[in-house]
N, C-alpha and C. Protein backbone atom coordinates (compact mmCIF):
# COMPACT_ATOMS: atom_id res chain seq x y z
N UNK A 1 -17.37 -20.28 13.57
CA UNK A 1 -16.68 -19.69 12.45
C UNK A 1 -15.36 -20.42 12.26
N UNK A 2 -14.71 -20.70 10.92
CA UNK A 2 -13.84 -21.38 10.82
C UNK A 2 -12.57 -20.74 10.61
N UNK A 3 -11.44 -21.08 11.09
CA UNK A 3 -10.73 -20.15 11.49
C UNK A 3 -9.43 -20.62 10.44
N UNK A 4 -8.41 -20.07 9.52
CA UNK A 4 -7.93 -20.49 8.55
C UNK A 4 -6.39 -19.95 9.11
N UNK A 5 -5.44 -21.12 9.62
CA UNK A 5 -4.33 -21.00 9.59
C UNK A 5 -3.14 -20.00 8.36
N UNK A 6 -2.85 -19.61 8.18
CA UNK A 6 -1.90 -18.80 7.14
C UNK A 6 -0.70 -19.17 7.70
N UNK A 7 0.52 -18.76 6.74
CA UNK A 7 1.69 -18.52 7.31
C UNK A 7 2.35 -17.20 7.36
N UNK A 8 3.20 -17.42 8.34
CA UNK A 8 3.50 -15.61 8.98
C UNK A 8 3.78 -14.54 7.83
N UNK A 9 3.89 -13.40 8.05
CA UNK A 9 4.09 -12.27 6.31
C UNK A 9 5.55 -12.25 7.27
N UNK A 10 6.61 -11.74 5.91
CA UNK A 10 8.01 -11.49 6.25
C UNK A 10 7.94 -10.44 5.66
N UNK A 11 9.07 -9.66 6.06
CA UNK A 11 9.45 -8.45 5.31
C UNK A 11 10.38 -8.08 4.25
N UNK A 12 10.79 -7.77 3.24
CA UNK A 12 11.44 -7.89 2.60
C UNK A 12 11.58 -6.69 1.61
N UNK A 13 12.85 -5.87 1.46
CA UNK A 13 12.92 -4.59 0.21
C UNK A 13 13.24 -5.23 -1.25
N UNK A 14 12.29 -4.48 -1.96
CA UNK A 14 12.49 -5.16 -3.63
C UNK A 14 12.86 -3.39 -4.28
N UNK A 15 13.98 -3.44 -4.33
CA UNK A 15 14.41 -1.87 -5.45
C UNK A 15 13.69 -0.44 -4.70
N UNK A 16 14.34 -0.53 -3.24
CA UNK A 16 13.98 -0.13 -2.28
C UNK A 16 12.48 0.59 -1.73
N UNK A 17 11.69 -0.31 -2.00
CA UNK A 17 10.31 -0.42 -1.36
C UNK A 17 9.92 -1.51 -0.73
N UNK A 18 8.97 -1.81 0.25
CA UNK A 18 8.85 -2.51 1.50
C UNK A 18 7.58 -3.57 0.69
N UNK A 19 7.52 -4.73 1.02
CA UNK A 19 6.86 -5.69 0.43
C UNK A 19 6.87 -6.78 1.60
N UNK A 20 5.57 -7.37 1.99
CA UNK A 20 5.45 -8.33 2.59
C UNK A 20 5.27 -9.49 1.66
N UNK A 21 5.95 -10.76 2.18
CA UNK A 21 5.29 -11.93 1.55
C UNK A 21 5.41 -13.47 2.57
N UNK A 22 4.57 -14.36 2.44
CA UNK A 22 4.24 -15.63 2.99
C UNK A 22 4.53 -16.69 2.18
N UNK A 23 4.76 -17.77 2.46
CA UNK A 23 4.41 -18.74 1.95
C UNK A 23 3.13 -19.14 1.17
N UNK A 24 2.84 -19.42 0.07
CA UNK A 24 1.52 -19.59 -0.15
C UNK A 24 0.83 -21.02 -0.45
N UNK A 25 2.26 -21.80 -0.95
CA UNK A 25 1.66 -23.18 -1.09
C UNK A 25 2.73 -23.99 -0.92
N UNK A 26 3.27 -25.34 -0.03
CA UNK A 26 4.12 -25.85 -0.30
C UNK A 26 4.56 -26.65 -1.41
N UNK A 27 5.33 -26.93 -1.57
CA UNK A 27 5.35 -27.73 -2.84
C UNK A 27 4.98 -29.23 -2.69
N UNK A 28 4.49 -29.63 -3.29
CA UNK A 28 3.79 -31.45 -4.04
C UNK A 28 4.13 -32.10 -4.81
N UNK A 29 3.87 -33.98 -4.31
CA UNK A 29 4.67 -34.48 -5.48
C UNK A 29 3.63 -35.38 -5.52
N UNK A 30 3.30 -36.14 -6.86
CA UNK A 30 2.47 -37.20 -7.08
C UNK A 30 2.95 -38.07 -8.01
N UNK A 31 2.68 -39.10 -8.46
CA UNK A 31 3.17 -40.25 -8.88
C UNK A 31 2.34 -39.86 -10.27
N UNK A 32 1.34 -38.95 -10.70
CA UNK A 32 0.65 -38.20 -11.49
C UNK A 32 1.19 -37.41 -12.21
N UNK A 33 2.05 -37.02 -13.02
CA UNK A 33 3.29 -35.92 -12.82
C UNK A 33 1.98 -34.68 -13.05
N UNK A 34 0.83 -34.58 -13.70
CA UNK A 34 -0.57 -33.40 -13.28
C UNK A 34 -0.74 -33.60 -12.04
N UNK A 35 -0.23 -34.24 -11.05
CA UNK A 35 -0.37 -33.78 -9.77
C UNK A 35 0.53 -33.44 -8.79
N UNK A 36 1.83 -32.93 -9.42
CA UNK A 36 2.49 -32.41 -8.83
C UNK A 36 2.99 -30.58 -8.93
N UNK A 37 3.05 -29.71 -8.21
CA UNK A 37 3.31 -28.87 -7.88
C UNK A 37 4.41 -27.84 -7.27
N UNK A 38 4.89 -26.63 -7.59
CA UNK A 38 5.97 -26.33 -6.90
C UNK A 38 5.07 -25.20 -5.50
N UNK A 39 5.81 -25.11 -5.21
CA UNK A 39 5.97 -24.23 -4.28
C UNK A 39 5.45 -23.06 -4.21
N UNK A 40 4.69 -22.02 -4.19
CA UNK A 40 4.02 -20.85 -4.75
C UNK A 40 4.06 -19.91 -3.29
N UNK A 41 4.41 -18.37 -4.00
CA UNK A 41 4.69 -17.36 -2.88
C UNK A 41 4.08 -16.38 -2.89
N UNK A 42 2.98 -15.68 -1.80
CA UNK A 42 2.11 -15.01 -1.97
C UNK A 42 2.63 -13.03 -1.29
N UNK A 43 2.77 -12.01 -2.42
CA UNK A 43 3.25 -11.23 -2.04
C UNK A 43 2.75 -9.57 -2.28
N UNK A 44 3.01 -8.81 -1.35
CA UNK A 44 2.07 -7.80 -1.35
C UNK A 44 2.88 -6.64 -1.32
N UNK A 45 2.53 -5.38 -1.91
CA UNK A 45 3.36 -3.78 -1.11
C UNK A 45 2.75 -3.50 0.09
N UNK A 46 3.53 -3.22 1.00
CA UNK A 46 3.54 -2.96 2.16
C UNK A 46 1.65 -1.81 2.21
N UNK A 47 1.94 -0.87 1.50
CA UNK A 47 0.96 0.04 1.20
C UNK A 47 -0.17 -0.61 0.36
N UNK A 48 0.21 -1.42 -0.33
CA UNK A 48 -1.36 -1.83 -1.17
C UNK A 48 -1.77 -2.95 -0.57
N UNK A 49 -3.22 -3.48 -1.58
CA UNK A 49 -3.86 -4.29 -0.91
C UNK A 49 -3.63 -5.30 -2.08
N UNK A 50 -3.33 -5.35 -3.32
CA UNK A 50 -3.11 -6.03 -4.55
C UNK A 50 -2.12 -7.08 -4.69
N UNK A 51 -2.56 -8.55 -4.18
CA UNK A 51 -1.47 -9.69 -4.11
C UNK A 51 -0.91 -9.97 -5.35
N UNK A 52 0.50 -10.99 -5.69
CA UNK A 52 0.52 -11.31 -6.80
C UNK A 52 0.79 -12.81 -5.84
N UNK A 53 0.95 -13.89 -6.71
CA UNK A 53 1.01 -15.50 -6.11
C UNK A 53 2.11 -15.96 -6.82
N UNK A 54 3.28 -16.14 -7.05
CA UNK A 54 4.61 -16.28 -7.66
C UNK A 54 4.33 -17.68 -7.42
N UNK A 55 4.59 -18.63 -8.66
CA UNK A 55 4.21 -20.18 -8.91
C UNK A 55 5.83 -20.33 -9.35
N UNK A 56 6.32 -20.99 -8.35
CA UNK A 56 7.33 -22.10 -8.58
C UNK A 56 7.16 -23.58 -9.67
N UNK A 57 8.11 -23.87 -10.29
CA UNK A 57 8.06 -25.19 -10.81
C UNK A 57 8.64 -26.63 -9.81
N UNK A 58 7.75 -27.67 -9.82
CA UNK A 58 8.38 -28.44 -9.05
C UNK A 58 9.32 -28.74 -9.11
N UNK A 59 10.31 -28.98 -7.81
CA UNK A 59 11.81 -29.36 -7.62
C UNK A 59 11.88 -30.97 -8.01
N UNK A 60 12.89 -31.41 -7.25
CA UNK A 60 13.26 -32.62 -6.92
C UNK A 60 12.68 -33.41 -5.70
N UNK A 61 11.67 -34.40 -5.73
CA UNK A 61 11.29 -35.29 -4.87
C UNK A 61 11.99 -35.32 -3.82
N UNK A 62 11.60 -34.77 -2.55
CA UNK A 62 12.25 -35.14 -1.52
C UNK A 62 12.41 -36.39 -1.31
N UNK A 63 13.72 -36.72 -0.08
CA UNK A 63 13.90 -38.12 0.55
C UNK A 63 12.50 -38.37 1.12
N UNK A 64 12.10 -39.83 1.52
CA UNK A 64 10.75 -39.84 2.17
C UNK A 64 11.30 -39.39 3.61
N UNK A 65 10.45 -39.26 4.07
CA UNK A 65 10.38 -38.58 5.68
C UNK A 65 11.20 -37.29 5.91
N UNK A 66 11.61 -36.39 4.78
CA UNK A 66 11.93 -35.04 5.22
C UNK A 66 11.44 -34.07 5.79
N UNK A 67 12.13 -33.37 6.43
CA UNK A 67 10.90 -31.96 6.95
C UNK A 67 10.04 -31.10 5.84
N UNK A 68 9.21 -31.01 6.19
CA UNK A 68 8.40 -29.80 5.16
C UNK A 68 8.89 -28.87 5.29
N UNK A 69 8.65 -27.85 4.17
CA UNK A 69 9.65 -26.41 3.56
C UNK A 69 8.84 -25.41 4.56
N UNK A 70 10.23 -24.88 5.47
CA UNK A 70 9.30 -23.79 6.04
C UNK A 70 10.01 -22.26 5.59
N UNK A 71 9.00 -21.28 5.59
CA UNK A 71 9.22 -20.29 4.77
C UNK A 71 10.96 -19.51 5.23
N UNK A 72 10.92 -19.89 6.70
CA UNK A 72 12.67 -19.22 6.68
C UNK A 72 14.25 -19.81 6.13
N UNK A 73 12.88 -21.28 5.76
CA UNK A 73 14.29 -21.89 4.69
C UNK A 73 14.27 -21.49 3.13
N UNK A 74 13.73 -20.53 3.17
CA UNK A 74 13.46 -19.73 1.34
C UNK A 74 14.05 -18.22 1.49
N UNK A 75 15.05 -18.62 0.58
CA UNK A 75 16.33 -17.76 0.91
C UNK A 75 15.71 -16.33 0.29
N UNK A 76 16.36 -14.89 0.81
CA UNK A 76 15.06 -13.70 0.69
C UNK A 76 15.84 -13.36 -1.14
N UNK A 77 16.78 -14.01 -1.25
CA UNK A 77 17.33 -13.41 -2.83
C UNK A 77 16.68 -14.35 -3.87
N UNK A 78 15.92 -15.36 -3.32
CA UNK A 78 15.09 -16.69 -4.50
C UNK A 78 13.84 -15.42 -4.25
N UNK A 79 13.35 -14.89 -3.05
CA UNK A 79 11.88 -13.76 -2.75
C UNK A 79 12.04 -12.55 -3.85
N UNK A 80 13.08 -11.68 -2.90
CA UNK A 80 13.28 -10.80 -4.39
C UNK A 80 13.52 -10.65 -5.28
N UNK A 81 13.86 -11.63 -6.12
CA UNK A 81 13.74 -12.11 -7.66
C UNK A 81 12.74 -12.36 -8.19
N UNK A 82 11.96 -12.77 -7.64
CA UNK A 82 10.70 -13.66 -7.90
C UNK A 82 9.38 -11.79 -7.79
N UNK A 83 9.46 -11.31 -6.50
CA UNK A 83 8.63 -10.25 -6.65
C UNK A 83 9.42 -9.56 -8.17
N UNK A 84 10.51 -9.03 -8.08
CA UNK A 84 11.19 -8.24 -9.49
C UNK A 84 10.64 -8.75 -10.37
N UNK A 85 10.47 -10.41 -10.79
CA UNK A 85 10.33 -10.48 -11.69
C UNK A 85 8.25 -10.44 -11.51
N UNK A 86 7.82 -10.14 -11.07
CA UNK A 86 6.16 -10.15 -11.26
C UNK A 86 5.92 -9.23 -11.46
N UNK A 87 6.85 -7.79 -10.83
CA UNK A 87 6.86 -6.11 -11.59
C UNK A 87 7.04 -6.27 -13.18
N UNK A 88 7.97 -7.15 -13.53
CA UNK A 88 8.63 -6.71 -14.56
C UNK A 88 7.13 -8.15 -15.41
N UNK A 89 6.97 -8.48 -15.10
CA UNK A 89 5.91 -9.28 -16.30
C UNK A 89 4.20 -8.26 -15.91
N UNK A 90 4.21 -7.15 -15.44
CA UNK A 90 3.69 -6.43 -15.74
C UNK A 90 2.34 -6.20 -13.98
N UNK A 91 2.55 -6.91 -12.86
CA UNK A 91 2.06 -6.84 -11.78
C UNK A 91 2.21 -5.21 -11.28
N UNK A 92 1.02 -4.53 -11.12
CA UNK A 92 1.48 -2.92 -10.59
C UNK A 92 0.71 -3.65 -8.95
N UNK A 93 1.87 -3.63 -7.96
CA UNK A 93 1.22 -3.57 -6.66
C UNK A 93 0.66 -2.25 -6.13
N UNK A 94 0.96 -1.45 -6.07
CA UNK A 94 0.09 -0.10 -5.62
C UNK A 94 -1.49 -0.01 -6.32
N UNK A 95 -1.82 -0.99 -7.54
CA UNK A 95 -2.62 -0.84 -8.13
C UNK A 95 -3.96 -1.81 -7.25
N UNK A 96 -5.36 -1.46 -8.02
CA UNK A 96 -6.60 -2.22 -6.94
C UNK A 96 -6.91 -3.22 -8.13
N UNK A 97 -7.56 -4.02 -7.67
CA UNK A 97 -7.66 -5.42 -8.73
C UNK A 97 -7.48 -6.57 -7.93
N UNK A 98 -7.71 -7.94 -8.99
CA UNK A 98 -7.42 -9.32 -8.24
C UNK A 98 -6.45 -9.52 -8.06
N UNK A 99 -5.94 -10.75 -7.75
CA UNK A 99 -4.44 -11.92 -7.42
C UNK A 99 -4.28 -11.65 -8.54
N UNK A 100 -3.25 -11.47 -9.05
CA UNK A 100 -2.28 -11.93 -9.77
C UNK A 100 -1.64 -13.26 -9.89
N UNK A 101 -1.67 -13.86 -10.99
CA UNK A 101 -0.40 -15.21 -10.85
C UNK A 101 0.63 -15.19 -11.88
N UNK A 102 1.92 -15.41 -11.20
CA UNK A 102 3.27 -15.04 -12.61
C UNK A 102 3.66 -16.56 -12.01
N UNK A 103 4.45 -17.05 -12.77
CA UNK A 103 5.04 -18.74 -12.92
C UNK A 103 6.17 -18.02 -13.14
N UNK A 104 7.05 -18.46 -12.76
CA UNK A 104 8.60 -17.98 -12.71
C UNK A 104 9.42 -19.82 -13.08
N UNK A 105 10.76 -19.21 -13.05
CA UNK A 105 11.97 -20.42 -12.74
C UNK A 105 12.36 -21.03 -11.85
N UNK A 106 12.97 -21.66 -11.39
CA UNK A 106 13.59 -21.88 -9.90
C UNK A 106 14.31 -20.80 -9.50
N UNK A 107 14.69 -20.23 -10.35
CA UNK A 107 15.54 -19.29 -9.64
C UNK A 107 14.84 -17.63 -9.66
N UNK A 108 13.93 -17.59 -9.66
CA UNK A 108 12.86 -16.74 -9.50
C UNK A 108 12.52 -15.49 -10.56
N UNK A 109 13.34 -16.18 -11.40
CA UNK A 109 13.13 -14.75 -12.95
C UNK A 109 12.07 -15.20 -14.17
């Protein structure tokens, strides 16, 4: 059986209710500009089972040989902006249904 790495869930309050979220995709760059990608954050209510996937726009090309983005370098006020804003474009997490996907800003609204 194949066994599928994830990255860890964090905890985090959005307008004081409890919400886990992970990393969901790092961000990508290609010489393609259709093949490049931002960063995408996968996030849940603590109580439900109903993800939404918050799609970043790609940044700025890293230097070559930088470290890859790890989720405790994603500051939790770029997180709770980004969940606020997937309530507010109409995501009900307590609700049953698929993924959700909201595309946000860099700065997560």
């Amino acid at each position: 059986m194949a066994r599928t790495k994830q990255s860890p869930e964090f905890e985090i309050e959005v307008d004081g209710e409890p919400y886990l979220w992970r990393l969901h995709r790092r961000p990508g760059w290609s010489s393609d500009t259709a093949g490049q990608h931002g960063m995408a954050l996968a996030a849940r209510h603590r109580e439900g089972k109903r993800e939404v996937v918050v799609e970043f726009p790609p940044g700025p090309q890293p230097r070559y040989g930088a470290p890859q983005l790890k989720p405790s370098q994603i500051p939790p006020e770029l997180v709770a902006r980004a969940i606020a804003s997937a309530i507010a474009s109409g995501w009900e997490p307590l609700s049953r249904g698929k993924t959700v996907a909201v595309v946000v800003d860099e700065t997560g609204r």
